[in-house]
Every structure is written in structure tokens, then in C-alpha cells.
Protein backbone atom coordinates (compact mmCIF):
# COMPACT_ATOMS: atom_id res chain seq x y z
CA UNK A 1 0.00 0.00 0.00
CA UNK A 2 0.86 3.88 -0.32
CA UNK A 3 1.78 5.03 2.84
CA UNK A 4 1.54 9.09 1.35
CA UNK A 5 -2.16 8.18 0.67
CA UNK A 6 -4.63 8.90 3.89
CA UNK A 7 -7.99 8.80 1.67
CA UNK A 8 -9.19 6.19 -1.16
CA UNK A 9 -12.25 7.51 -2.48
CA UNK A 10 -14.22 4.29 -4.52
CA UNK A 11 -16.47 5.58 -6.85
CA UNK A 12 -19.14 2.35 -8.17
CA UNK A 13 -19.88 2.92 -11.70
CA UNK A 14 -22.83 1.20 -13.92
CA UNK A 15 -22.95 2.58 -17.37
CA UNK A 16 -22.23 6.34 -16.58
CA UNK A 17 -20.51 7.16 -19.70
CA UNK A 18 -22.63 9.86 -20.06
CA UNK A 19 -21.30 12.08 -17.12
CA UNK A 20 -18.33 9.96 -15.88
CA UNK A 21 -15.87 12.19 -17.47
CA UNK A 22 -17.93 15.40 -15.99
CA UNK A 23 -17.52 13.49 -12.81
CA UNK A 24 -14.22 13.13 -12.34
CA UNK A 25 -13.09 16.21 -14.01
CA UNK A 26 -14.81 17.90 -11.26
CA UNK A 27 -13.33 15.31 -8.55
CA UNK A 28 -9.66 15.80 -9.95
CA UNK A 29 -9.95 19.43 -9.87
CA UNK A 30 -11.18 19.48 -5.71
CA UNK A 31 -8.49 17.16 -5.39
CA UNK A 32 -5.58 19.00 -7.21
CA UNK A 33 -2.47 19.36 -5.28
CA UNK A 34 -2.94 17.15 -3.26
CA UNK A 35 -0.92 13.98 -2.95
CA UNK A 36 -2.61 12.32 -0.10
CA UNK A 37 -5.88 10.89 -1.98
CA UNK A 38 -6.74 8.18 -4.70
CA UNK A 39 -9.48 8.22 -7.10
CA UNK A 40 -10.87 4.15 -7.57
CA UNK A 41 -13.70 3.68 -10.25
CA UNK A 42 -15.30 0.58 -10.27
CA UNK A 43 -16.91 -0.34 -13.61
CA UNK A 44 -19.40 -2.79 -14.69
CA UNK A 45 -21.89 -2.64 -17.17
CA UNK A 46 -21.20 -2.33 -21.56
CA UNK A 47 -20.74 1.17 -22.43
CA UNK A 48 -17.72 3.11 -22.68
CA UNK A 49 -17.31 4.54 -18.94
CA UNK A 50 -14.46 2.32 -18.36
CA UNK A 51 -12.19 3.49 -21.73
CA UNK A 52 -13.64 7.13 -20.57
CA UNK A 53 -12.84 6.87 -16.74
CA UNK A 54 -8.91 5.47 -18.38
CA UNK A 55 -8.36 8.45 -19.91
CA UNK A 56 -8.03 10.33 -16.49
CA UNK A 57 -5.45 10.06 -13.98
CA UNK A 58 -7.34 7.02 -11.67
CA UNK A 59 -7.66 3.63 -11.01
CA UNK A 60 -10.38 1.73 -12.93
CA UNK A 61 -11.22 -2.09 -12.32
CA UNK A 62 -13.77 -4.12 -13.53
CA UNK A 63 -16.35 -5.74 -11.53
CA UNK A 64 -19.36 -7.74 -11.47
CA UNK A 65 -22.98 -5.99 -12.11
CA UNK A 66 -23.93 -4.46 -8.69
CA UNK A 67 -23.04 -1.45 -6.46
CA UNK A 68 -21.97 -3.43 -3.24
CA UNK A 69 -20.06 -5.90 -5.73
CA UNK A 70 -18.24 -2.63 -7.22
CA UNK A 71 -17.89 -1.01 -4.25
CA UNK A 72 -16.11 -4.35 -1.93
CA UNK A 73 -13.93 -4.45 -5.16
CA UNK A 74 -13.17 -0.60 -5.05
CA UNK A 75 -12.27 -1.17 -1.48
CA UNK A 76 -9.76 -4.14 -2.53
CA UNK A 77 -7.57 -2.27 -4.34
CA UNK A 78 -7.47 0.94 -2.20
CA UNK A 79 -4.12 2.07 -0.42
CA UNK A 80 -5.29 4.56 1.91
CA UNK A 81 -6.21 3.74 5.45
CA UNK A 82 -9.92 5.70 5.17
CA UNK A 83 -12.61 4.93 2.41
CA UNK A 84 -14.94 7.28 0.72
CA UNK A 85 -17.24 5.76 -1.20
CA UNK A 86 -19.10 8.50 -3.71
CA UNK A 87 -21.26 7.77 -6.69
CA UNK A 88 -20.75 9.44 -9.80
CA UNK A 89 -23.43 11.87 -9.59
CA UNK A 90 -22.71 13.15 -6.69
CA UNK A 91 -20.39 16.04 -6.07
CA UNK A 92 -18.92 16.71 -2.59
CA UNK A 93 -18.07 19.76 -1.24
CA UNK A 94 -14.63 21.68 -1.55
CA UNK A 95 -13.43 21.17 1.82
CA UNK A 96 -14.53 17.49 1.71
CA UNK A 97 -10.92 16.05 2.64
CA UNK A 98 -9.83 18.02 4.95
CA UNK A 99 -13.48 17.48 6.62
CA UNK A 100 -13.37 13.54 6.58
CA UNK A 101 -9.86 13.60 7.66
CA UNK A 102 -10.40 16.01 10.39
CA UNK A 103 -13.57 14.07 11.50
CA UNK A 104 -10.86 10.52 11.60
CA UNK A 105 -8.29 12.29 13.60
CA UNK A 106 -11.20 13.07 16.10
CA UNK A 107 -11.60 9.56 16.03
CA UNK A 108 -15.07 9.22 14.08
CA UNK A 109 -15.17 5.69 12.71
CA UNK A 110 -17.61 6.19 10.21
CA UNK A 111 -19.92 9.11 8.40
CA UNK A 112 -21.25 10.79 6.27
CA UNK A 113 -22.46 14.61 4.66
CA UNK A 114 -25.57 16.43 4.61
CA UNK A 115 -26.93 16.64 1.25
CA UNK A 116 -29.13 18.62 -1.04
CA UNK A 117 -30.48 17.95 -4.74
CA UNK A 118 -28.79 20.46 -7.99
CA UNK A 119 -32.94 21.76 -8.28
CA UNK A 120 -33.74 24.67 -6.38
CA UNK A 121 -37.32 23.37 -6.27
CA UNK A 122 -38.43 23.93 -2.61
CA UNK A 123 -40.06 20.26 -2.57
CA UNK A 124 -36.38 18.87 -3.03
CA UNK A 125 -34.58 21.35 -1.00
CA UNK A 126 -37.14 20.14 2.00
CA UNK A 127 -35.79 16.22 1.33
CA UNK A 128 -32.25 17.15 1.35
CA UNK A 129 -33.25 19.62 4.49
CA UNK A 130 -33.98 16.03 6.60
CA UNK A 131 -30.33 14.64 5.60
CA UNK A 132 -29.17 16.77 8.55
CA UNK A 133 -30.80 14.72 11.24
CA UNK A 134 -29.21 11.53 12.90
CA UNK A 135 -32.45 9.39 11.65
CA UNK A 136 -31.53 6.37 10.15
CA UNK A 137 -34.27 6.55 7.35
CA UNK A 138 -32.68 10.07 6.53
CA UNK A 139 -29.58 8.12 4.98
CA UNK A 140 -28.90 6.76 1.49
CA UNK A 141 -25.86 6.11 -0.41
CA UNK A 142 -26.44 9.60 -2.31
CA UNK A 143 -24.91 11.05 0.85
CA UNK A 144 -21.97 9.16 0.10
CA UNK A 145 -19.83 7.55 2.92
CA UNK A 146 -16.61 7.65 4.64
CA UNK A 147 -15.53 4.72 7.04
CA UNK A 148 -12.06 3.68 8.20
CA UNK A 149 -10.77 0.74 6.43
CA UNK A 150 -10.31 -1.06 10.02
CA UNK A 151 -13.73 -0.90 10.88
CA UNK A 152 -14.64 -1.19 7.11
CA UNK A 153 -12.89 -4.92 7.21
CA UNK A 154 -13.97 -5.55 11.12
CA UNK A 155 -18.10 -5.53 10.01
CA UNK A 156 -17.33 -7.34 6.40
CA UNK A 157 -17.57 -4.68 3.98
CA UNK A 158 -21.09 -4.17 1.88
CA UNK A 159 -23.14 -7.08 1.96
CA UNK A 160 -22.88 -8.22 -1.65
CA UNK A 161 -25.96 -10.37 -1.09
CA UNK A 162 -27.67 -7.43 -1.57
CA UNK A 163 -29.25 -5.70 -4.89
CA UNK A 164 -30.74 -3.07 -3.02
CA UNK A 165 -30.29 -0.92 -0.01
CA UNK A 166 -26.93 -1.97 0.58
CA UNK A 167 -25.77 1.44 1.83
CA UNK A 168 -28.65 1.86 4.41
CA UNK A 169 -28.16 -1.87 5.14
CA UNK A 170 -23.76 -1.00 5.94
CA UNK A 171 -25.00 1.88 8.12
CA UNK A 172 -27.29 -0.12 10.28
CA UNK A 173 -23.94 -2.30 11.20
CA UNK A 174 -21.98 0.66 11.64
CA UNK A 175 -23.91 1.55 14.42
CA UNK A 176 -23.51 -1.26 16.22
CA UNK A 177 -19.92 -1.10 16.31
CA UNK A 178 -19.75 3.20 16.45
CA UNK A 179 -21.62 6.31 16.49
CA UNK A 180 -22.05 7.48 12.30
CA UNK A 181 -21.12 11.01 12.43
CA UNK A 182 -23.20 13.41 9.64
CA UNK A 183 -20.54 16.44 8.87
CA UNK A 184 -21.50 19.65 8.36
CA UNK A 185 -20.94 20.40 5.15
CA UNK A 186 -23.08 18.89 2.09
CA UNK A 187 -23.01 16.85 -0.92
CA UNK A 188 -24.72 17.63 -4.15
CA UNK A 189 -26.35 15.35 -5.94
CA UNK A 190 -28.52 15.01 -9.08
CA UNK A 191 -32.24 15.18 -9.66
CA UNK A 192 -32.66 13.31 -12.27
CA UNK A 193 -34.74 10.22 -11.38
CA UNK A 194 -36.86 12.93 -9.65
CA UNK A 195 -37.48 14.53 -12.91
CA UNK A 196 -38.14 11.48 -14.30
CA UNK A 197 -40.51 9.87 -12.29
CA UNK A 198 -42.14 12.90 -10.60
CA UNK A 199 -40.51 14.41 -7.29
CA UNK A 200 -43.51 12.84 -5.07
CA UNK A 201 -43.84 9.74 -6.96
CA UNK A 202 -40.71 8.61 -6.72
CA UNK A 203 -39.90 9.61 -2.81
CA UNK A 204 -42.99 7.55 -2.41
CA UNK A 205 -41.17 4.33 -3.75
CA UNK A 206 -38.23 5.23 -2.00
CA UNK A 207 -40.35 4.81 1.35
CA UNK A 208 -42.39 2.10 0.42
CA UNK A 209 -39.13 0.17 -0.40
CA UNK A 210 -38.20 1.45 3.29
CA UNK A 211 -40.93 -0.62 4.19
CA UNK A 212 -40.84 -3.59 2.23
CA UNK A 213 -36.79 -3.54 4.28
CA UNK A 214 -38.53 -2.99 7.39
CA UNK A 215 -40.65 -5.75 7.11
CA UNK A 216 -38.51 -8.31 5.74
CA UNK A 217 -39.64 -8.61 2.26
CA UNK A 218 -36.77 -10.44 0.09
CA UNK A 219 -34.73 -9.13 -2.22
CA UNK A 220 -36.43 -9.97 -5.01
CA UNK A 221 -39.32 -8.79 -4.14
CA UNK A 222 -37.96 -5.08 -3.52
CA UNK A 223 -35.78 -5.15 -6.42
CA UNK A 224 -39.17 -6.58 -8.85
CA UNK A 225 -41.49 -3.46 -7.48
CA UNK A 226 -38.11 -0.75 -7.66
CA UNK A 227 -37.90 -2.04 -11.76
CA UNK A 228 -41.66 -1.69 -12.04
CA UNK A 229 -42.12 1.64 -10.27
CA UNK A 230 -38.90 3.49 -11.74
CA UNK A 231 -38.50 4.83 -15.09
């Protein structure tokens, strides 16, 4: 491993050629200067965001269809001793090494930011208003996540059992091991399956597949009524 490098951050990728170059132009350039952080992009799928993500200075590896499959094998090949996984439309905030690292030397185990939605629309401002509070169904992988690789390995990494709500499902096991610290500052993160699928509609399906967790509906079911419900 790379003992200069104190942060990997993983970013799963499933057919994002589309923005994947937008992504991590915008990632190199809160990143430039410094030599203490690695950018990991985990690819599956059959476009072209694995010959797009090679073109920029990164690490790309292939992996099997499925975020906590992409994400475990992110993890694998990362030299730093803290993880931050971040999907590709999301865009963290300027300061957002320097605030993970700080929150690790404080000794926070695990975290992650606020977060609000690139539409001023009031309705979406008010869902990424409730990231700020320490509620478990506040959380979702669009906030992204930062966890020390000890305590990443100690709990078993993502559960790659899972097709769906594997971030909420990692967080839930944090927490019994540590307190999951939300930082100050905020993530951005797209709209676009809101504009899609209507910006009630789709929150709607997001908490009915709460539910369906809650409950102890299977995998298949959850993942069958997410492909039915989502454009």
C-alpha cells in the first residue's frame, strides 16, 4: 500500500458514460495538489465509462454488475487507510478532505455529509433539508460515505448479497460497532430520477421500499417493485 495516501475515495460505476468524465473532471480538480488521496472507479456494465474513466489520472477495475459488488472491489484495491465511497453523480463539497480527515483524527469511525439535490425546487430542497438529522431513514448512499478501512474490514464490507439498499443496510452495522457522524458540510447530488418519475412519486417508492426492508420482504421482491415503479 501507499503510505503518502490517507484517503481512497471508490467511486461504483454502472454505465455512466454519459457524465463519468464530468464526474471526475470535477473530482480531480477538488483534489488537485494534493498527494494524499486516490481516485478508484469501479466499472461494470457495456458502455464506454471504463475506456472514458482510463483516460483520467485514476484507477479503474472491472467488476461484477452491482453497487456493493463494485464497491467491496473498489475497497480491494485501495491504499489509503480511510474509504470514501461516492457515486458518480454526486459532487462533494470543496473542503470534503480536509473534513473527513479532520472528523478521523477526532476519532469518528464512520460518516457521512448532509446533502441537497442540484434543483432549487423547494419540494427537493425540504428532502435534502432532513439529511441533517441523525435518523436512520434520513440516509442513502447519495450522501456518500466515509468509514475507516479497520472498521470497514472488522463488520465485512457491503453485503454483496444485496441488490438493493446496501448502503442503508452498511449503516445499520456501523452503528452497532460506532456512532455514524453526519458532517456539516453537504453533498450535491442530481435530480434526475426525480425529474423522471415525478418528485412525489418517486420519494414515495423510496419509502415504500423502506418498508418492504422494514418488514422483511426479500430481495427480489424489492428489487421486482423498484424495476416496475422506476423509469
Amino acid at each position: 500500500m501507499d503510505s503518502a495516501i490517507t484517503l481512497s475515495i471508490v467511486i461504483p460505476a454502472w454505465n455512466e458514460e454519459a457524465g463519468i468524465a464530468r464526474a471526475l473532471a470535477t473530482l480531480l480538480a477538488l483534489t488537485a495538489g494534493r498527494h494524499d488521496t486516490e481516485i478508484i472507479v469501479s466499472v461494470s456494465g457495456d458502455d464506454r465509462t471504463a475506456e472514458i474513466a482510463s483516460t483520467f489520472p485514476v484507477t479503474v477495475c472491472r467488476s461484477e454488475k452491482g453497487r456493493a459488488v463494485q464497491m467491496n472491489a473498489g475497497a480491494k484495491l485501495a491504499s489509503g487507510p480511510t474509504l470514501y465511497f461516492l457515486h458518480a453523480d454526486t459532487i462533494p463539497p470543496p473542503s470534503f478532505c480536509d473534513d473527513i480527515l479532520s472528523a478521523v483524527g477526532q476519532g469518528e469511525k464512520a460518516g457521512c455529509f448532509r446533502m441537497s439535490f442540484d434543483d432549487p425546487d423547494w419540494l427537493m430542497q425540504l428532502y435534502g433539508w432532513f439529511t441533517q438529522f441523525p435518523l436512520t431513514i434520513c440516509r442513502g448512499g447519495d450522501q456518500s460515505l466515509f468509514i475507516t478501512r479497520e472498521l470497514f474490514e472488522r463488520i465485512g464490507g457491503f453485503d454483496e448479497r444485496l441488490q438493493i439498499m446496501e448502503d442503508f443496510e452498511i449503516i445499520e452495522r456501523i452503528q452497532r460497532h460506532t456512532e455514524f457522524r453526519i458532517l456539516d458540510s453537504t453533498v450535491t447530488t442530481s435530480a434526475r430520477k426525480y425529474h423522471t418519475n415525478g418528485t412525489v412519486r418517486l420519494q414515495a417508492i423510496f419509502g415504500t421500499i423502506h418498508l418492504m426492508y422494514a418488514l422483511g420482504f426479500s430481495q427480489e421482491d424489492m428489487v421486482t417493485f423498484y424495476r416496475n415503479s422506476v423509469g
